[in-house]
N, C-alpha and C. Protein backbone atom coordinates (compact mmCIF):
# COMPACT_ATOMS: atom_id res chain seq x y z
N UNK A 1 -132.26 -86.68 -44.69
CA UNK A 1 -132.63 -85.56 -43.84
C UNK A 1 -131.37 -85.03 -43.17
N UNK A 2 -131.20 -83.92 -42.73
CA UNK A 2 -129.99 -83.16 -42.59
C UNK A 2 -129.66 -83.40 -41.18
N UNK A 3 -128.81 -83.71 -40.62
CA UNK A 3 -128.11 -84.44 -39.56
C UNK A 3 -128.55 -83.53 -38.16
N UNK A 4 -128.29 -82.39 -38.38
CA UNK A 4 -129.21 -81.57 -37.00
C UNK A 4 -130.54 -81.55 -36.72
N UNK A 5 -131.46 -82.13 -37.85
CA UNK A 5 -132.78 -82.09 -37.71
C UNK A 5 -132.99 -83.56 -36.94
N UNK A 6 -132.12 -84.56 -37.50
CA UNK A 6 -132.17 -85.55 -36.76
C UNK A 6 -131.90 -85.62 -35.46
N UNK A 7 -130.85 -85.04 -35.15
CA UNK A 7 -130.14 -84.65 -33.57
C UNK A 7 -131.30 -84.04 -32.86
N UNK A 8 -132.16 -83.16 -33.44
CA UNK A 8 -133.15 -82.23 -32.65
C UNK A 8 -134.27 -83.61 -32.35
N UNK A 9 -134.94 -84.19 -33.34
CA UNK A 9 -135.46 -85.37 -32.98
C UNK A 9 -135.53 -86.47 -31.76
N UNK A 10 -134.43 -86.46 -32.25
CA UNK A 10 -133.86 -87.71 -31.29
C UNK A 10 -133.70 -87.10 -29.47
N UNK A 11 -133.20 -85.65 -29.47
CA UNK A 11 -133.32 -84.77 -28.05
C UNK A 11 -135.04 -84.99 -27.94
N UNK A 12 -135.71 -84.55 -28.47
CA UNK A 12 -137.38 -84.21 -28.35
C UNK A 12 -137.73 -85.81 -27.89
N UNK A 13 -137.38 -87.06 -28.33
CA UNK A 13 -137.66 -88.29 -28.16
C UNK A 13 -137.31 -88.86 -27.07
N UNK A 14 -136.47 -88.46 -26.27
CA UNK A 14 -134.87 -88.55 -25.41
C UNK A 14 -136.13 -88.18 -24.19
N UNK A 15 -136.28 -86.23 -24.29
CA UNK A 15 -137.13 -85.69 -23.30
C UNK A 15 -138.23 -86.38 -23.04
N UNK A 16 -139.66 -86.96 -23.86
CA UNK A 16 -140.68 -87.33 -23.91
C UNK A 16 -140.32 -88.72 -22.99
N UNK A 17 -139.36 -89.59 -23.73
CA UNK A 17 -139.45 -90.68 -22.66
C UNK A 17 -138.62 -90.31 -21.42
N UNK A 18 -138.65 -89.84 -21.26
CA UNK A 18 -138.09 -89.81 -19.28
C UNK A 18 -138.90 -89.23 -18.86
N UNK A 19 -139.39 -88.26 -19.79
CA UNK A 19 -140.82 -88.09 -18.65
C UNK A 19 -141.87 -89.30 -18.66
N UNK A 20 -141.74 -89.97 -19.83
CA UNK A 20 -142.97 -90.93 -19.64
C UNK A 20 -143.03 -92.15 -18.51
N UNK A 21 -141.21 -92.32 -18.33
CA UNK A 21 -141.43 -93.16 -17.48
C UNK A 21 -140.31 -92.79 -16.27
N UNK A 22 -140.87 -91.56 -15.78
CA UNK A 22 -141.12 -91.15 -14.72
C UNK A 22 -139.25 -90.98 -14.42
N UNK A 23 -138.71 -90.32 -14.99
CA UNK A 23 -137.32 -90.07 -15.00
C UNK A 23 -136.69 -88.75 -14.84
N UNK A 24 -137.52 -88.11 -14.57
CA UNK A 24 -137.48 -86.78 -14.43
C UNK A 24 -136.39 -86.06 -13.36
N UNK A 25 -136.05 -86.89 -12.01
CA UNK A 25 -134.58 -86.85 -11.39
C UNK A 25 -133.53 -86.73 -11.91
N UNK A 26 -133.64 -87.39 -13.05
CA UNK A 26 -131.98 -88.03 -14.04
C UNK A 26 -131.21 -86.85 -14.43
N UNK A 27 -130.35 -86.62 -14.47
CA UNK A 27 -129.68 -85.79 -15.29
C UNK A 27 -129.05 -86.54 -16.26
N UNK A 28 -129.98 -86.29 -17.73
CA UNK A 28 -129.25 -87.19 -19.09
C UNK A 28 -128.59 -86.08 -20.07
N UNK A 29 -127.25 -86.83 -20.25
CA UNK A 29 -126.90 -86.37 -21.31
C UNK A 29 -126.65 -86.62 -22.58
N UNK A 30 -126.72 -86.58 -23.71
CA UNK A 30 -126.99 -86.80 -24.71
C UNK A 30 -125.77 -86.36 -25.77
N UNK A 31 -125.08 -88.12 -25.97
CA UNK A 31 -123.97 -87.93 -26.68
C UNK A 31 -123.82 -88.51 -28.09
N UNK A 32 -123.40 -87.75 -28.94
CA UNK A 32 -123.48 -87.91 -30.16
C UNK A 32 -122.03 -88.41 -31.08
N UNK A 33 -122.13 -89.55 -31.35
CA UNK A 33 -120.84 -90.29 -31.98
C UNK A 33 -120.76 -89.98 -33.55
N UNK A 34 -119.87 -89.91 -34.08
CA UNK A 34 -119.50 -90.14 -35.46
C UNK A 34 -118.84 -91.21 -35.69
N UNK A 35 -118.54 -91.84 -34.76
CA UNK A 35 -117.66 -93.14 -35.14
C UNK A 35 -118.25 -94.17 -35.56
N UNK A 36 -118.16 -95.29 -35.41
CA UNK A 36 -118.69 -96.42 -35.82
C UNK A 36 -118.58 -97.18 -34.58
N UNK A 37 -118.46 -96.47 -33.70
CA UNK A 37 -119.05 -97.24 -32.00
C UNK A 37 -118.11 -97.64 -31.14
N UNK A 38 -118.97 -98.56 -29.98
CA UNK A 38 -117.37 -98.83 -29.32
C UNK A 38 -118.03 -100.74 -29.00
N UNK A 39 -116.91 -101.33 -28.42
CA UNK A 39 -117.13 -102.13 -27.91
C UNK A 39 -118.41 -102.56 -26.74
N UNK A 40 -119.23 -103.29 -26.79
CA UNK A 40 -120.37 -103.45 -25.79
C UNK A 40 -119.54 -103.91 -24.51
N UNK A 41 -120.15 -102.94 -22.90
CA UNK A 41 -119.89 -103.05 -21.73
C UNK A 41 -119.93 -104.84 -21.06
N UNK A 42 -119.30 -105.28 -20.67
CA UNK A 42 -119.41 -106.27 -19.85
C UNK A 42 -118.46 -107.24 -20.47
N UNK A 43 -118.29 -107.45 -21.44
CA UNK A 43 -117.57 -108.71 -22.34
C UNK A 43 -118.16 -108.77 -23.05
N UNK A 44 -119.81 -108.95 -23.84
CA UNK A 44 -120.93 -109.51 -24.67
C UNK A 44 -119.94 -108.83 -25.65
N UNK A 45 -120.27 -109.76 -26.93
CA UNK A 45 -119.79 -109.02 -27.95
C UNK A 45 -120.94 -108.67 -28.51
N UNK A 46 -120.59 -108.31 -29.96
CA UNK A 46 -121.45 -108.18 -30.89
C UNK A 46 -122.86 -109.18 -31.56
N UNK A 47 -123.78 -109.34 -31.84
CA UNK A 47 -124.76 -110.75 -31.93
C UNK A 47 -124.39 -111.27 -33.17
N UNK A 48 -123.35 -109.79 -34.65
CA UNK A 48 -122.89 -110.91 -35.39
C UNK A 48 -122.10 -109.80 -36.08
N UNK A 49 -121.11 -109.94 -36.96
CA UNK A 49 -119.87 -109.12 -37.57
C UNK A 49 -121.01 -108.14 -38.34
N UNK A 50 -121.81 -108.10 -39.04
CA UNK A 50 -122.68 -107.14 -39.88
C UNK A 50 -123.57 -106.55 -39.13
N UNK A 51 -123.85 -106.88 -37.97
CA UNK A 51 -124.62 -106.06 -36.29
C UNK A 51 -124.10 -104.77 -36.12
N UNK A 52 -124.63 -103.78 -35.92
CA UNK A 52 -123.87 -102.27 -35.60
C UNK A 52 -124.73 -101.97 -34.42
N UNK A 53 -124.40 -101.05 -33.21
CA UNK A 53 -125.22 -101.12 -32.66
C UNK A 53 -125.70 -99.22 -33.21
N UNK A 54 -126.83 -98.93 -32.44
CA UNK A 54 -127.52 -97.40 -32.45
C UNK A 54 -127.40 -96.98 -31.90
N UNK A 55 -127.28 -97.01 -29.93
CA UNK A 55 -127.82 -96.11 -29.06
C UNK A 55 -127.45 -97.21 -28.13
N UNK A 56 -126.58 -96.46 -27.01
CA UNK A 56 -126.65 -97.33 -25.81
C UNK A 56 -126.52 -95.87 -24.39
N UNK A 57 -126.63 -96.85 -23.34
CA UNK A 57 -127.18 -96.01 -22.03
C UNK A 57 -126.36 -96.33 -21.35
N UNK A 58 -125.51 -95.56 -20.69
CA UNK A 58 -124.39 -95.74 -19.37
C UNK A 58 -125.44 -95.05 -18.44
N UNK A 59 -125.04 -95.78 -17.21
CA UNK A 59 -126.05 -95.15 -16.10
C UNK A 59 -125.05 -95.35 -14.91
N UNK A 60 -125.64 -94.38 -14.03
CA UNK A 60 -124.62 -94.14 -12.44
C UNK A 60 -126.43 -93.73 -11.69
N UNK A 61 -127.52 -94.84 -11.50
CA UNK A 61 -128.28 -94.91 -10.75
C UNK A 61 -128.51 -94.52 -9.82
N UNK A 62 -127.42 -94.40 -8.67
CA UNK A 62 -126.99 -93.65 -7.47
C UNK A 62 -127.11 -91.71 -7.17
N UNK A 63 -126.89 -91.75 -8.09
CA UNK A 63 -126.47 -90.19 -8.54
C UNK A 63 -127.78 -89.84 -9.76
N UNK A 64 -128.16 -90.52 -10.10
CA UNK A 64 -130.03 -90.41 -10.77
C UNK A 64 -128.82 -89.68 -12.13
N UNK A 65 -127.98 -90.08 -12.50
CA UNK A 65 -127.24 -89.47 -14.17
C UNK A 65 -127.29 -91.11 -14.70
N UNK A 66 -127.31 -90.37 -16.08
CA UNK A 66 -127.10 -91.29 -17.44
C UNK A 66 -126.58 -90.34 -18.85
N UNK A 67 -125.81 -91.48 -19.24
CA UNK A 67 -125.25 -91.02 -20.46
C UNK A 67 -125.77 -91.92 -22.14
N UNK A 68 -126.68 -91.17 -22.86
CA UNK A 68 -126.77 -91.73 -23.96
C UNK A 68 -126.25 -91.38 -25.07
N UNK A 69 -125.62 -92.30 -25.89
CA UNK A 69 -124.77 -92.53 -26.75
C UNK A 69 -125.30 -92.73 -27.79
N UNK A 70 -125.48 -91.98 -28.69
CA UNK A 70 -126.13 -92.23 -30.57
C UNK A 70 -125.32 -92.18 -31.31
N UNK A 71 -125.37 -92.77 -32.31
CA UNK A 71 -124.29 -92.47 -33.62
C UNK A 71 -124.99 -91.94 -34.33
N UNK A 72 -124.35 -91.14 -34.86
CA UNK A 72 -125.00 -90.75 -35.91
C UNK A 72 -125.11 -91.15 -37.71
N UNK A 73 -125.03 -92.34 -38.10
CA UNK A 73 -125.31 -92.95 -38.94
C UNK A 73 -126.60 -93.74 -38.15
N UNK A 74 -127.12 -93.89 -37.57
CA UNK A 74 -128.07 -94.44 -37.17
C UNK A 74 -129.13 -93.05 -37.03
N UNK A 75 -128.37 -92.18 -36.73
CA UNK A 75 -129.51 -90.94 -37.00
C UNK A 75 -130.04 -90.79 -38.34
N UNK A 76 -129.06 -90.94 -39.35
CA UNK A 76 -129.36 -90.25 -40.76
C UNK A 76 -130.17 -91.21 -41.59
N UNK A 77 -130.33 -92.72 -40.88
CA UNK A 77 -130.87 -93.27 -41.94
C UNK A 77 -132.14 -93.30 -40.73
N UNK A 78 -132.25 -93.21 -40.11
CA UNK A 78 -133.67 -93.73 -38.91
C UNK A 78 -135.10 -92.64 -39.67
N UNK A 79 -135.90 -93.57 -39.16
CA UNK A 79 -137.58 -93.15 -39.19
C UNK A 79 -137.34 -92.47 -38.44
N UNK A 80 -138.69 -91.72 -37.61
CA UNK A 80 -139.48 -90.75 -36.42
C UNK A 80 -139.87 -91.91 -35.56
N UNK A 81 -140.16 -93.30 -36.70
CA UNK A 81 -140.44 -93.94 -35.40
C UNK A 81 -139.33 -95.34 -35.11
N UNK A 82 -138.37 -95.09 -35.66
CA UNK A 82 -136.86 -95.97 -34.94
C UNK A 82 -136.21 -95.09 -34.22
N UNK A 83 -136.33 -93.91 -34.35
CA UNK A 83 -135.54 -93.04 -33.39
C UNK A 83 -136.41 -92.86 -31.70
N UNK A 84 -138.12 -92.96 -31.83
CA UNK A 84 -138.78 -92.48 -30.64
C UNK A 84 -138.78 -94.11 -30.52
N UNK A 85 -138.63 -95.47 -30.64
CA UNK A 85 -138.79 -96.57 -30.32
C UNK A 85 -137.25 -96.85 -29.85
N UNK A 86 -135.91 -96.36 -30.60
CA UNK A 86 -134.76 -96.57 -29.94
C UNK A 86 -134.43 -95.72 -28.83
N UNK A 87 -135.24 -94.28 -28.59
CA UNK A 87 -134.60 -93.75 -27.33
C UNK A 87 -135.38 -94.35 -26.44
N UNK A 88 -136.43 -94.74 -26.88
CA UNK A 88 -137.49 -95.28 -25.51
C UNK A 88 -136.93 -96.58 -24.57
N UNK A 89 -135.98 -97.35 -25.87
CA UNK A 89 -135.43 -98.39 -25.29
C UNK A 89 -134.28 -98.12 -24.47
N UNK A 90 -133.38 -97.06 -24.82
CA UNK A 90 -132.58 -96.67 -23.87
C UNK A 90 -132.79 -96.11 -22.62
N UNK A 91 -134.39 -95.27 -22.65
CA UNK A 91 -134.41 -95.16 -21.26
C UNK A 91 -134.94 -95.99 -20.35
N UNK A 92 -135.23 -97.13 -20.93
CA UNK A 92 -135.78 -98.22 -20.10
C UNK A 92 -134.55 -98.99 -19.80
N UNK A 93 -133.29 -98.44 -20.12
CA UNK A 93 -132.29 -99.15 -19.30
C UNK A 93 -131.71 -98.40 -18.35
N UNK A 94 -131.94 -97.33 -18.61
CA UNK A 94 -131.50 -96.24 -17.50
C UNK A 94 -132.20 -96.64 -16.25
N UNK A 95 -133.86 -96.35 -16.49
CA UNK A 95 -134.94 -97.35 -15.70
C UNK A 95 -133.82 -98.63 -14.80
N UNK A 96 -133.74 -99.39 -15.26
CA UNK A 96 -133.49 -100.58 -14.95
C UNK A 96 -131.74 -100.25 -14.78
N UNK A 97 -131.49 -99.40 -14.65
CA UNK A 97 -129.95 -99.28 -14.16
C UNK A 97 -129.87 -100.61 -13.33
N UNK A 98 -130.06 -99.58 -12.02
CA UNK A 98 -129.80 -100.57 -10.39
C UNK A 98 -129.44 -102.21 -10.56
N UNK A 99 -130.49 -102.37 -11.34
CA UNK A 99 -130.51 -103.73 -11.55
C UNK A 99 -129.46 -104.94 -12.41
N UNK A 100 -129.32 -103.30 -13.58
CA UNK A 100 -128.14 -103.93 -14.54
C UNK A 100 -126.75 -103.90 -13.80
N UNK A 101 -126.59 -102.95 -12.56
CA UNK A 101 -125.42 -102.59 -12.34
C UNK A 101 -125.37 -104.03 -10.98
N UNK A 102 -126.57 -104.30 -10.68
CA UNK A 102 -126.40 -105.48 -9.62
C UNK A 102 -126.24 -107.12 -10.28
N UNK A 103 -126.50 -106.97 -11.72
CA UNK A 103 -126.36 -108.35 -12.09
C UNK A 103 -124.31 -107.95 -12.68
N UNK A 104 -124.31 -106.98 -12.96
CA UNK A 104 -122.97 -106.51 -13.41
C UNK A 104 -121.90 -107.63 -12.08
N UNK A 105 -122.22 -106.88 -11.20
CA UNK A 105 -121.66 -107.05 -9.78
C UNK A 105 -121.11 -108.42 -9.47
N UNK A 106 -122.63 -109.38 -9.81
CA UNK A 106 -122.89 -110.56 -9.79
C UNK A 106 -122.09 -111.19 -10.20
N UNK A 107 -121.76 -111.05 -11.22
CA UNK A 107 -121.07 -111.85 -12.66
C UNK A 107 -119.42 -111.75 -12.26
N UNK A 108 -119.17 -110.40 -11.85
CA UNK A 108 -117.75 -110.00 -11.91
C UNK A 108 -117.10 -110.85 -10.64
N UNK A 109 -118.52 -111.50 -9.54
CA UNK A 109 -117.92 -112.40 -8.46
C UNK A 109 -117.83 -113.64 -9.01
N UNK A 110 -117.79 -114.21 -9.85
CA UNK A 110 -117.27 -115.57 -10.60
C UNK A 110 -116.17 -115.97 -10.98
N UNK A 111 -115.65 -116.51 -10.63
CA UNK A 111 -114.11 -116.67 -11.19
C UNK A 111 -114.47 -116.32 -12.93
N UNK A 112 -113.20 -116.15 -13.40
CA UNK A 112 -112.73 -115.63 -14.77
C UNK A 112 -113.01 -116.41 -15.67
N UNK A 113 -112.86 -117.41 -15.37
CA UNK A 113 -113.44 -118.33 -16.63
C UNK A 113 -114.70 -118.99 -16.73
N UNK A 114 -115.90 -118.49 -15.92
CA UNK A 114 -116.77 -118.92 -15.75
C UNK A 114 -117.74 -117.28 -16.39
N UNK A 115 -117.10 -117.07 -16.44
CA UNK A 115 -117.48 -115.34 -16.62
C UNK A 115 -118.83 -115.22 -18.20
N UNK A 116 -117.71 -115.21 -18.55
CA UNK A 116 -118.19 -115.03 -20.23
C UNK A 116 -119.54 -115.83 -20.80
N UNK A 117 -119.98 -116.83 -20.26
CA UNK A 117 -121.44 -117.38 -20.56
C UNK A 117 -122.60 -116.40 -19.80
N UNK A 118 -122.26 -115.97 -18.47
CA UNK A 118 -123.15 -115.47 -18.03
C UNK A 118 -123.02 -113.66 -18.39
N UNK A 119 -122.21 -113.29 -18.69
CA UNK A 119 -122.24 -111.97 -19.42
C UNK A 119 -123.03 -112.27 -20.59
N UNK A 120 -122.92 -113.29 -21.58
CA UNK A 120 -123.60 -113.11 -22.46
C UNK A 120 -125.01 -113.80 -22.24
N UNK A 121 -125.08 -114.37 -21.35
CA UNK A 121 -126.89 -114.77 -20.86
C UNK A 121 -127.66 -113.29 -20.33
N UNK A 122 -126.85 -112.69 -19.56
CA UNK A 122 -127.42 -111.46 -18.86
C UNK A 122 -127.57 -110.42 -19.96
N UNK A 123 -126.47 -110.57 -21.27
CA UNK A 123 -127.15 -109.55 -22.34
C UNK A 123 -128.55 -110.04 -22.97
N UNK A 124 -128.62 -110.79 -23.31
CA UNK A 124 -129.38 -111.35 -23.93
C UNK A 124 -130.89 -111.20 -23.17
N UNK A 125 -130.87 -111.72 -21.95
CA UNK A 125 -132.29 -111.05 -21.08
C UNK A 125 -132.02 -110.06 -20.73
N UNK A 126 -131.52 -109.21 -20.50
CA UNK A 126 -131.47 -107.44 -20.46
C UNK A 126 -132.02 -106.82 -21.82
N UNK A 127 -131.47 -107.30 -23.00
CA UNK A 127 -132.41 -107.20 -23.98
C UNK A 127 -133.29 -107.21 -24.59
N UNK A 128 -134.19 -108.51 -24.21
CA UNK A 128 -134.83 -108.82 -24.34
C UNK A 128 -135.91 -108.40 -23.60
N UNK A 129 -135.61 -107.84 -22.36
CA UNK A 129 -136.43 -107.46 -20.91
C UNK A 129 -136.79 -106.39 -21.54
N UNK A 130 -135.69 -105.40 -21.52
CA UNK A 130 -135.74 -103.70 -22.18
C UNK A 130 -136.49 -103.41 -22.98
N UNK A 131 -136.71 -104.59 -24.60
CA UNK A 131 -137.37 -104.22 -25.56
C UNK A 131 -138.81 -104.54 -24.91
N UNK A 132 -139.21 -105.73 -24.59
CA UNK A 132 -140.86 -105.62 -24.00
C UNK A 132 -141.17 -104.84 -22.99
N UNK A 133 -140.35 -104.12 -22.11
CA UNK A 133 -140.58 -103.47 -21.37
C UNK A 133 -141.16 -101.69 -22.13
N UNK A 134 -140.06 -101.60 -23.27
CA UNK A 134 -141.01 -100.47 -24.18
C UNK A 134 -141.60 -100.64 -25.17
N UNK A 135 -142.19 -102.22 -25.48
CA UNK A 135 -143.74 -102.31 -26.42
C UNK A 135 -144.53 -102.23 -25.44
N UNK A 136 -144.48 -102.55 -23.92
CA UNK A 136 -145.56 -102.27 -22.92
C UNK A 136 -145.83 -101.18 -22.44
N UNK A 137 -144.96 -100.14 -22.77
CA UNK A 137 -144.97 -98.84 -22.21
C UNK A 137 -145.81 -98.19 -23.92
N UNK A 138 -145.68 -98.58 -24.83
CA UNK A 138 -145.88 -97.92 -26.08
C UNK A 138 -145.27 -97.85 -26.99
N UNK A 139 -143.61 -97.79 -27.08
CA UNK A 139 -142.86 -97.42 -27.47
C UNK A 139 -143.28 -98.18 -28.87
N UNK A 140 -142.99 -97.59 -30.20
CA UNK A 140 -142.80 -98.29 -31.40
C UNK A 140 -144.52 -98.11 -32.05
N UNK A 141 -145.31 -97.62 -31.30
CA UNK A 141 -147.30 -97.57 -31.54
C UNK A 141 -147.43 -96.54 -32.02
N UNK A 142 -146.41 -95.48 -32.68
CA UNK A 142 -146.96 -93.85 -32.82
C UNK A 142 -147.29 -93.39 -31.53
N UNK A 143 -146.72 -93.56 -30.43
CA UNK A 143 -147.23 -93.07 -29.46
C UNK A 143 -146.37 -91.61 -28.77
């Protein structure tokens, strides 16, 4: 499918969930990569060398902005429903900013070498949180 039809998608999917869960303050913007990505925020690496990621959410909670990040090889090969199940998951981190930015906080008060287990414990339940947080909202049901 032709790469702007996907882009239009993925905006229409983007809009629907912030209104669904009540995001409507935010000012999101919606950024579109050609690259092959960047490094994941905090230290976490990757979960394994053949892992790519799709879509991630920078958020400034304070200021009700977020920035989402798609690649677009994840556009061109995605369903209607990996694209409305992956933006849904991104805005449930936007959602959950405050929180990510207070365990952020947390972590960065640890000395340095104590660091890196709990960056990657806090990805791992942030992930894990995020995704049930949008099978409970719908996300992924045709919804």
């Amino acid at each position: 499918m032709a790469l702007r039809a996907q882009r239009r998608k993925w905006k229409s999917a983007v809009r629907r969930w912030q209104e669904r869960l009540k995001l409507g303050g935010y000012n999101i913007v919606i950024e579109y990569l050609d690259a092959e990505g960047e490094k994941l925020e905090g230290g976490s690496e990757l979960p394994s060398d053949s892992w790519e990621w799709s879509a991630k959410a920078e958020t400034k909670p304070m200021y009700l902005q977020a920035r989402l990040k798609v690649t677009d090889r994840f556009l061109m090969d995605a369903t209607d429903e990996q694209i409305d199940t992956t933006a849904a998951h991104e805005l449930v981190h936007v959602l959950t900013g405050q929180l990510s930015d207070f365990m952020k906080a947390l972590i960065e008060e640890l000395p340095k070498g104590r660091q890196q287990g709990y960056w990657d414990w806090w990805h791992r339940v942030n992930e894990f949180t995020t995704t049930h947080i949008g099978r409970v909202v719908g996300a992924g049901n045709g919804s």
